[in-house]
Protein backbone atom coordinates (compact mmCIF):
# COMPACT_ATOMS: atom_id res chain seq x y z
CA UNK A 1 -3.32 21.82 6.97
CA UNK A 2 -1.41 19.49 9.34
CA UNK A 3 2.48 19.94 10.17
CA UNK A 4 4.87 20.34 7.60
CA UNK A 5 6.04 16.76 7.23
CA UNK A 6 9.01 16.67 4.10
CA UNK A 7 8.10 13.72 2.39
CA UNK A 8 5.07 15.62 1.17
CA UNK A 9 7.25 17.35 -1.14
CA UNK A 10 10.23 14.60 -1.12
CA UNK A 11 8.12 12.35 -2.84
CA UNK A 12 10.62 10.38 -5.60
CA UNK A 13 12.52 7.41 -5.71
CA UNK A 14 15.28 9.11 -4.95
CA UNK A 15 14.17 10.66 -1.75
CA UNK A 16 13.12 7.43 -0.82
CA UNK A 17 16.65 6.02 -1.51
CA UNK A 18 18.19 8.78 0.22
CA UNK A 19 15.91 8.08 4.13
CA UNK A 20 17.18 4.55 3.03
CA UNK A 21 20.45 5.76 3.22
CA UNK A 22 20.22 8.31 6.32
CA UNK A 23 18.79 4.99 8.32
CA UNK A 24 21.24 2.79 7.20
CA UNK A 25 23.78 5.18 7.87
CA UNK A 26 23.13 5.68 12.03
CA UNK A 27 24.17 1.71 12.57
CA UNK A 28 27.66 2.37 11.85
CA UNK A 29 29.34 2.22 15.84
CA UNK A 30 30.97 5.35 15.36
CA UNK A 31 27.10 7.36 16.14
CA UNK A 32 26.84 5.01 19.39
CA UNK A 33 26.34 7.56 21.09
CA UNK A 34 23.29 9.12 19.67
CA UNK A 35 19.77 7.68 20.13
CA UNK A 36 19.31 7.53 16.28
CA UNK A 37 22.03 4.63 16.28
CA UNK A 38 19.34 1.84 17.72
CA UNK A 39 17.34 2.88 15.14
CA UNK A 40 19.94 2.77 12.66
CA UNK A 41 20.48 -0.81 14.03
CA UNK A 42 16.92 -1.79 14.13
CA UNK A 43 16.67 -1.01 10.54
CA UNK A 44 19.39 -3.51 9.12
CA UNK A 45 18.65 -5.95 11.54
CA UNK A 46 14.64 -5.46 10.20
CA UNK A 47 16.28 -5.78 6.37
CA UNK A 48 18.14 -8.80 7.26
CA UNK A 49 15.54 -10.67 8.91
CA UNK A 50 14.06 -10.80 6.08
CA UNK A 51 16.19 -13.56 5.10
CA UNK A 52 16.36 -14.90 8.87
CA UNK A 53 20.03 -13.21 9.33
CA UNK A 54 21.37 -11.53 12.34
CA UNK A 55 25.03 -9.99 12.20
CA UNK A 56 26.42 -7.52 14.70
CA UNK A 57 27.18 -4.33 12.82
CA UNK A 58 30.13 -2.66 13.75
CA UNK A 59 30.68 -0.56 10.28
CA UNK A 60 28.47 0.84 7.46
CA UNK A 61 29.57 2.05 4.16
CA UNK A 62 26.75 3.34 1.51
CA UNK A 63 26.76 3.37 -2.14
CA UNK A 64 23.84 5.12 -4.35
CA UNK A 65 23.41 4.71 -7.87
CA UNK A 66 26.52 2.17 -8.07
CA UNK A 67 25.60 0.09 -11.20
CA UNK A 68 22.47 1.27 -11.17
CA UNK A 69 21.80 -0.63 -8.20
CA UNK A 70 19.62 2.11 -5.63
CA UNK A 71 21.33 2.10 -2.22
CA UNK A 72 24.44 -0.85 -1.63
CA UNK A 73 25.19 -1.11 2.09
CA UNK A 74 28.43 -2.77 2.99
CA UNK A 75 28.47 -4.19 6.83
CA UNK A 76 31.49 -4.92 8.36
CA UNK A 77 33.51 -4.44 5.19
CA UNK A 78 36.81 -3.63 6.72
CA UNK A 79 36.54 -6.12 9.44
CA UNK A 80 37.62 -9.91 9.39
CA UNK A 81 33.96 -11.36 9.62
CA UNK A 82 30.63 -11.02 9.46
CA UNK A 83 30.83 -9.37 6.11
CA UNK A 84 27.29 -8.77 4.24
CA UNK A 85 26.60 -6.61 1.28
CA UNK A 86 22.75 -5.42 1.19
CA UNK A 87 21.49 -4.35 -2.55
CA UNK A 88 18.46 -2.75 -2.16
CA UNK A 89 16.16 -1.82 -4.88
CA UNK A 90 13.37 0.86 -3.61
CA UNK A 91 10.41 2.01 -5.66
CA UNK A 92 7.12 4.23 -4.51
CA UNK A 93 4.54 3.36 -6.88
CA UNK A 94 6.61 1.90 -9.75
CA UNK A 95 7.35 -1.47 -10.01
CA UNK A 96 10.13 -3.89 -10.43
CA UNK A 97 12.87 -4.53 -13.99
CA UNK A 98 13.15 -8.00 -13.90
CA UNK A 99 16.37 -7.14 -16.10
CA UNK A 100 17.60 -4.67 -13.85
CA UNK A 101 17.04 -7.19 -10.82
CA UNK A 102 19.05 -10.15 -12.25
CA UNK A 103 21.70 -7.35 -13.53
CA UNK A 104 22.07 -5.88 -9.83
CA UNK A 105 22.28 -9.58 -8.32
CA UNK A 106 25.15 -10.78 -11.23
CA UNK A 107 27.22 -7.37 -10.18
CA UNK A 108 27.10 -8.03 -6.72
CA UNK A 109 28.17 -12.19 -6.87
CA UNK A 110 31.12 -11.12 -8.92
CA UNK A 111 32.27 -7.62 -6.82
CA UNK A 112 31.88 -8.73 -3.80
CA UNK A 113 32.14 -12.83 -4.15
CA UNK A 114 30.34 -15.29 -1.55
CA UNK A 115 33.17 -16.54 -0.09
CA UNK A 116 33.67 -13.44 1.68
CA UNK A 117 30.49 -11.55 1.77
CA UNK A 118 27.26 -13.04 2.53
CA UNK A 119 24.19 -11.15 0.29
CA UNK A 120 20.87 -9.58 0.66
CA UNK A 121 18.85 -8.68 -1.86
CA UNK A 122 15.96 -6.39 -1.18
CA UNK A 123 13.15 -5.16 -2.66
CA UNK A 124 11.87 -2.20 -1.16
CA UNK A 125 8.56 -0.72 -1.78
CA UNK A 126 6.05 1.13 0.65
CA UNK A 127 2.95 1.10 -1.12
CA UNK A 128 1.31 -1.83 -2.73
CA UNK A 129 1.49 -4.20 -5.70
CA UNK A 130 -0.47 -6.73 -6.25
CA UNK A 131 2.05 -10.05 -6.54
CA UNK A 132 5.79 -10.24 -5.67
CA UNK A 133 6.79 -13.83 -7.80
CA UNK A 134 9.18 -11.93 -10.17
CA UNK A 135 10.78 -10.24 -7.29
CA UNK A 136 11.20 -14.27 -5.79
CA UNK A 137 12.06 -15.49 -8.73
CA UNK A 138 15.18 -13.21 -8.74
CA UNK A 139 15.72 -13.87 -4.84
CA UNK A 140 15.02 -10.66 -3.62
CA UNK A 141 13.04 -10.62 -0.41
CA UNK A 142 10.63 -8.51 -0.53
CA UNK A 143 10.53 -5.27 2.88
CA UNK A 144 7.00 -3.28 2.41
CA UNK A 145 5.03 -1.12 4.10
CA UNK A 146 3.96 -3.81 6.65
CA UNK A 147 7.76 -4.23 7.43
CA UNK A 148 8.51 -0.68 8.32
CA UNK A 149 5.15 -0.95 10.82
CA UNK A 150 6.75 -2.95 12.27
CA UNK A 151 10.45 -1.51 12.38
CA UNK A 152 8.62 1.70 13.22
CA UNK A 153 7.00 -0.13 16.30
CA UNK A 154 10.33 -1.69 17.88
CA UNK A 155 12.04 1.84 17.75
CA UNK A 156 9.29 3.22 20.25
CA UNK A 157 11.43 2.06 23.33
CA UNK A 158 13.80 4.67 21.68
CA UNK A 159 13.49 8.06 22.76
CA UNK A 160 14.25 9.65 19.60
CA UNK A 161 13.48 13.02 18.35
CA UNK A 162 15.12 13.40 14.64
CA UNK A 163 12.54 15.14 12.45
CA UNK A 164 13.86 13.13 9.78
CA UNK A 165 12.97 9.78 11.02
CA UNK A 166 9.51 10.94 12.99
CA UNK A 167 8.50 12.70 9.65
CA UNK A 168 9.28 9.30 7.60
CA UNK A 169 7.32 7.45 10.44
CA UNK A 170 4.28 10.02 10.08
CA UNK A 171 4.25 9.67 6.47
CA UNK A 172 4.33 6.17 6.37
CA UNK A 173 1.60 5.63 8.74
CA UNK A 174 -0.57 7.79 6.91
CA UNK A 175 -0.13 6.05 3.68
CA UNK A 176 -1.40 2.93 5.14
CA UNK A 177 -4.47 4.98 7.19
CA UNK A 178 -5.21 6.11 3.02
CA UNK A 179 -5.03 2.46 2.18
CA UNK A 180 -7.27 1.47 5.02
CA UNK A 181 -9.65 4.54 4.56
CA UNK A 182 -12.05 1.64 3.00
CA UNK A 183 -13.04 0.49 6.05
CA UNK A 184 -15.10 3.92 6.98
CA UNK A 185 -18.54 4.58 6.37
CA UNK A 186 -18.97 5.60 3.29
CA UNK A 187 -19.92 9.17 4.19
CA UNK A 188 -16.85 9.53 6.71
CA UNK A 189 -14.71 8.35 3.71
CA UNK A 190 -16.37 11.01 1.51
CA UNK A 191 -15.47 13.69 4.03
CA UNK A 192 -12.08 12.89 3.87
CA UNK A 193 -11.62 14.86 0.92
CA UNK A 194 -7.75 13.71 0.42
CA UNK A 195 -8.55 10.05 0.79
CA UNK A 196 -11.66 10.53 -1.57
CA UNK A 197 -10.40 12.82 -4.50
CA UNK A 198 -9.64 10.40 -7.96
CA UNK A 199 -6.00 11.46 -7.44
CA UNK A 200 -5.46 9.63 -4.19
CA UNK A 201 -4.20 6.29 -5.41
CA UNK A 202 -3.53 4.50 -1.69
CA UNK A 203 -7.54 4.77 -1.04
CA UNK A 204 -8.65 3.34 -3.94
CA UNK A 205 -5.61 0.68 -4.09
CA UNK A 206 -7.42 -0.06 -0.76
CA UNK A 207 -10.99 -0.46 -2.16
CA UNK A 208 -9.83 -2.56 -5.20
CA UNK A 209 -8.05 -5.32 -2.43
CA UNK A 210 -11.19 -5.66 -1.16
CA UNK A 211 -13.18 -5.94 -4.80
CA UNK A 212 -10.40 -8.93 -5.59
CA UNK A 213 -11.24 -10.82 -2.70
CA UNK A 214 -14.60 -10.16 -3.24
CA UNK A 215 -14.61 -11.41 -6.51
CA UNK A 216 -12.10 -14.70 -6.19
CA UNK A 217 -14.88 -16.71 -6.58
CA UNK A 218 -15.86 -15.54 -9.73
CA UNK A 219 -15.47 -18.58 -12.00
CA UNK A 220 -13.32 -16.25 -14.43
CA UNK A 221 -10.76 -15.11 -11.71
CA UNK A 222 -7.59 -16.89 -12.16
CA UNK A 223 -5.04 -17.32 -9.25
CA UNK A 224 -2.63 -19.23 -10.83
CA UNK A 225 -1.18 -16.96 -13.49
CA UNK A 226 -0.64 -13.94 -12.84
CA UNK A 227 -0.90 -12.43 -16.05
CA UNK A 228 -4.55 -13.65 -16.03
CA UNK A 229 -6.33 -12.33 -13.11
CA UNK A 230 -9.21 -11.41 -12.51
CA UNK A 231 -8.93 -7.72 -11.06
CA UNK A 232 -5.50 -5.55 -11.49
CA UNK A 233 -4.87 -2.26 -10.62
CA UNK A 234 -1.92 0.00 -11.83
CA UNK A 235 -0.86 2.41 -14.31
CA UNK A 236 -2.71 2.22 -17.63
CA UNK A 237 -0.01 3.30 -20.15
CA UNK A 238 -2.76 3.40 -23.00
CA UNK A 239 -4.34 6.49 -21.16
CA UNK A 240 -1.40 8.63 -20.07
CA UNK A 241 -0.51 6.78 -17.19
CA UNK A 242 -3.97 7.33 -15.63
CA UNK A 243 -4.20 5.02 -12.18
CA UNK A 244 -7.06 2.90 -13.09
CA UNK A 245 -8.19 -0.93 -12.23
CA UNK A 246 -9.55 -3.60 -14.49
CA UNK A 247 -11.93 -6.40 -13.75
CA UNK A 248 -11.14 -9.14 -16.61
CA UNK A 249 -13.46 -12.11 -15.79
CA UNK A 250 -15.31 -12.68 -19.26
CA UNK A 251 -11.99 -14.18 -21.10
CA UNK A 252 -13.83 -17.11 -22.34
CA UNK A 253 -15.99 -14.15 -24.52
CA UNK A 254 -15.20 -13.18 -27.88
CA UNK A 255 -14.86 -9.79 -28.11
CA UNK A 256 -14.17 -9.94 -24.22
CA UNK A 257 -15.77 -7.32 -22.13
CA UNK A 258 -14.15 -5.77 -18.95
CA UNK A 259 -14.99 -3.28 -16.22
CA UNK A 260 -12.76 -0.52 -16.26
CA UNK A 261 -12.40 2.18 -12.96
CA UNK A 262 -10.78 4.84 -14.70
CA UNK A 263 -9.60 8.24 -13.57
CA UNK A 264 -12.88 9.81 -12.49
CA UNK A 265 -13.44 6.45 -10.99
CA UNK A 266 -16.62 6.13 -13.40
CA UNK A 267 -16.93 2.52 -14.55
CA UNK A 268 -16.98 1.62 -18.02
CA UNK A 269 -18.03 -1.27 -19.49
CA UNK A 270 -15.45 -1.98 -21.87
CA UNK A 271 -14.83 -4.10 -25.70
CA UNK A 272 -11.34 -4.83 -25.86
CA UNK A 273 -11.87 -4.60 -29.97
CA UNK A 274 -14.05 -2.57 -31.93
CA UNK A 275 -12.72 -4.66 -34.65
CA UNK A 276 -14.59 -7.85 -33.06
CA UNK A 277 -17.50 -5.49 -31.89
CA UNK A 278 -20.20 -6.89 -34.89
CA UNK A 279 -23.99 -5.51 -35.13
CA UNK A 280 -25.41 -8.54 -33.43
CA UNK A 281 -22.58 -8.29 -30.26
CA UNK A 282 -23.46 -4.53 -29.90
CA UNK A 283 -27.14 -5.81 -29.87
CA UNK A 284 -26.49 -8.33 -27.34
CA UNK A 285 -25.23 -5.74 -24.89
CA UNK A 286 -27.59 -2.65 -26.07
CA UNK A 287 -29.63 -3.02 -23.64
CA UNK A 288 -27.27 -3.60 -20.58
CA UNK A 289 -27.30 -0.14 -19.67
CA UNK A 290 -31.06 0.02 -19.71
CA UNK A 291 -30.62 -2.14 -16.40
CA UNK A 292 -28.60 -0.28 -14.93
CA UNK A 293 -29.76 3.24 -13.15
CA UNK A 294 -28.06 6.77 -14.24
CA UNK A 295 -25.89 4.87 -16.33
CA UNK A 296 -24.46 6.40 -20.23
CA UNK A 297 -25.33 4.53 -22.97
CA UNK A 298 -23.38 6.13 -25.66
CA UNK A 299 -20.77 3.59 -27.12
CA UNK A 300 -17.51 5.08 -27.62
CA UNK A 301 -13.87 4.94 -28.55
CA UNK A 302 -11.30 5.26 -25.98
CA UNK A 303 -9.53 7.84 -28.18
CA UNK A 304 -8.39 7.35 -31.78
CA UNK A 305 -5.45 5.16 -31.40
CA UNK A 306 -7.03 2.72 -29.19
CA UNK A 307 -8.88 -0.51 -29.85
CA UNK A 308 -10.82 -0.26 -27.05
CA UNK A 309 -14.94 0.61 -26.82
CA UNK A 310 -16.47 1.76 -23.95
CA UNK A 311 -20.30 0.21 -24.09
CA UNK A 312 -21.59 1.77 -20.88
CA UNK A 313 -20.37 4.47 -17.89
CA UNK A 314 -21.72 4.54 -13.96
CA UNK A 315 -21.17 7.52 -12.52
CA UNK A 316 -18.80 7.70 -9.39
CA UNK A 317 -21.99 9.08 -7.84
CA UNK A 318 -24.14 5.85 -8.87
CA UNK A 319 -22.25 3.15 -7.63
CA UNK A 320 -20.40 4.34 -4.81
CA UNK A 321 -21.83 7.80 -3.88
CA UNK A 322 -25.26 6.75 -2.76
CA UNK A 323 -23.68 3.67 -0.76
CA UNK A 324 -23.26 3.50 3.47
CA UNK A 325 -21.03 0.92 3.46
CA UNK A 326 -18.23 0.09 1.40
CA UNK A 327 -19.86 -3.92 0.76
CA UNK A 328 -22.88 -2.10 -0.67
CA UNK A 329 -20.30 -1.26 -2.93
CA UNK A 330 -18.64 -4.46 -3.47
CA UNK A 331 -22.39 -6.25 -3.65
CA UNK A 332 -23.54 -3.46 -6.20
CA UNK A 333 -20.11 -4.46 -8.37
CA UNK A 334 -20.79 -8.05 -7.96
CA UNK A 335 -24.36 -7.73 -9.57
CA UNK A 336 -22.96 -5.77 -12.67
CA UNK A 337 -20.62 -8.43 -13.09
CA UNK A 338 -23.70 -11.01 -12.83
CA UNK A 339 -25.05 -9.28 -15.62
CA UNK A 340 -22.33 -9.30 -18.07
CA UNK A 341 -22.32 -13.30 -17.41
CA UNK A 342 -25.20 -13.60 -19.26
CA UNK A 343 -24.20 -12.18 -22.37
């Protein structure tokens, strides 16, 4: 067990709004003084680059929960000029309300009007999702985990010491090692229990990057809607919210068969319908399994409210535990999806 580090056990939304806050808070001039101010400083000049904006902050006032809106940062608001208002909306593993977005943005145009405040909409996440066009359509700028790398690397010339802010950098950086935790040997990534276990989503959101650019030459992968694509990852509300990822690249098929990474990260080769599943269909793919090795057999229903059939399991252990190398793993995916192309 490493050091304590809080945002092991901080780990909500709100926690996340609140080191938004305690960041934001340090720019305000009257903390000059203290080391943590540069950082405070760094971190709303970081948020406003995102729209290519640099203001000298001389005051800070912080709202939570106004509206609904997550953190609200007022710069400058008692002074003459250089007023900004920053609406910031922060999510861990959630993502965006398109509603809620256009609602915050409509709030802030007719509080704090453009004539005298100049705005900055934000849309704060630090792990991943897979597309950010709702969060431009709504002109929000998106500040991720890359971002606050980088933040995090311009406050080194600081020499600051608040367990706060080193425990949010610690925690930060090992998020992303999780994500990159793909690029080990398969057998060191094994042996990193925590980055292994099904539970560890930032690992496997890490693997399933590298299965969509694997696969974006797959005829059936579709980058120009992003509704349709070939591989998503997220939270399946059909199954409780499991963390699972989907690889939809037989649309053209009627009843259209996916591969489905589930929460014991077996795969399943899945029907969307078992009311399109007919006798000569089920025939078709009877004896997929029977070329595959270690593999289940046994169609089933999902459970008895869903529509969905699973035609065929691998094992965890099959296609990723006997691998050295995670594009063994990648190649072994690509030739199961070769074989459902020619049904």
């Amino acid at each position: 067990m490493g050091k304590p580090n809080i945002f092991n056990y901080a780990t909500s939304e709100l926690s996340q709004d609140a080191v938004i806050c305690y960041l934001a808070a340090w720019a305000d001039i009257q903390h000059k003084s203290d080391p943590m101010h540069e950082v405070g400083k760094e971190f709303i000049k970081a948020l406003l680059a995102k729209s290519g904006a640099v203001k000298e902050v001389k005051t800070i006032q912080i709202y939570r929960q106004e509206r609904e809106i997550d953190v609200m940062i007022l710069i400058n608001h008692k002074e003459s000029e250089q007023k900004a208002v920053i609406v910031i909306e922060a999510k861990t593993s959630t993502s965006q309300n398109s509603g809620q977005l256009k609602k915050n943005k409509k709030y802030i145009e007719g509080k704090y009007p453009s004539s005298e405040y100049e705005h900055f909409l934000i849309y704060y996440k630090t792990s991943n999702q897979l597309n950010l066009e709702t969060i431009e359509e709504n002109s929000y700028k998106a500040f991720m985990r890359n971002d606050l790398l980088d933040f995090f690397e311009t406050c080194k010339k600081h020499s600051v010491k608040d367990t706060i802010y080193l425990d949010y950098v610690d925690k930060i950086n090992d998020i992303e090692n999780q994500y990159n935790a793909w690029k080990l040997p398969i057998k060191e990534w094994q042996e990193h229990i925590e980055w292994y276990k099904s539970s560890n989503r930032y690992a496997w959101e890490g693997m399933f990057a590298q299965l969509e650019e694997q696969l974006k030459t797959h005829k059936g992968f579709h980058k120009s809607d992003r509704k349709d694509k070939g591989v998503l990852w997220g939270m399946d509300k059909k199954a409780n919210g499991e963390f699972v990822c989907w690889v939809s690249l037989w649309r053209d098929k009627n009843p259209m068969p996916y591969l489905r990474i589930g929460k014991n990260k077996n795969i399943e080769i899945m029907i969307e319908s078992k009311e399109a599943l007919t006798p000569s269909m089920l025939s078709k793919f009877s004896d997929l399994p029977n070329n595959i090795p270690n593999s289940s057999s046994k169609v089933r229903e999902k459970n008895e409210k869903s529509k969905r059939v699973a035609l065929c399991t691998i094992p965890k252990n099959e296609w990723i535990g006997n691998k050295e190398t995670m594009q063994e793993v990648l190649n072994y995916i690509n030739r199961i999806c070769f074989m459902i192309d020619k049904y």
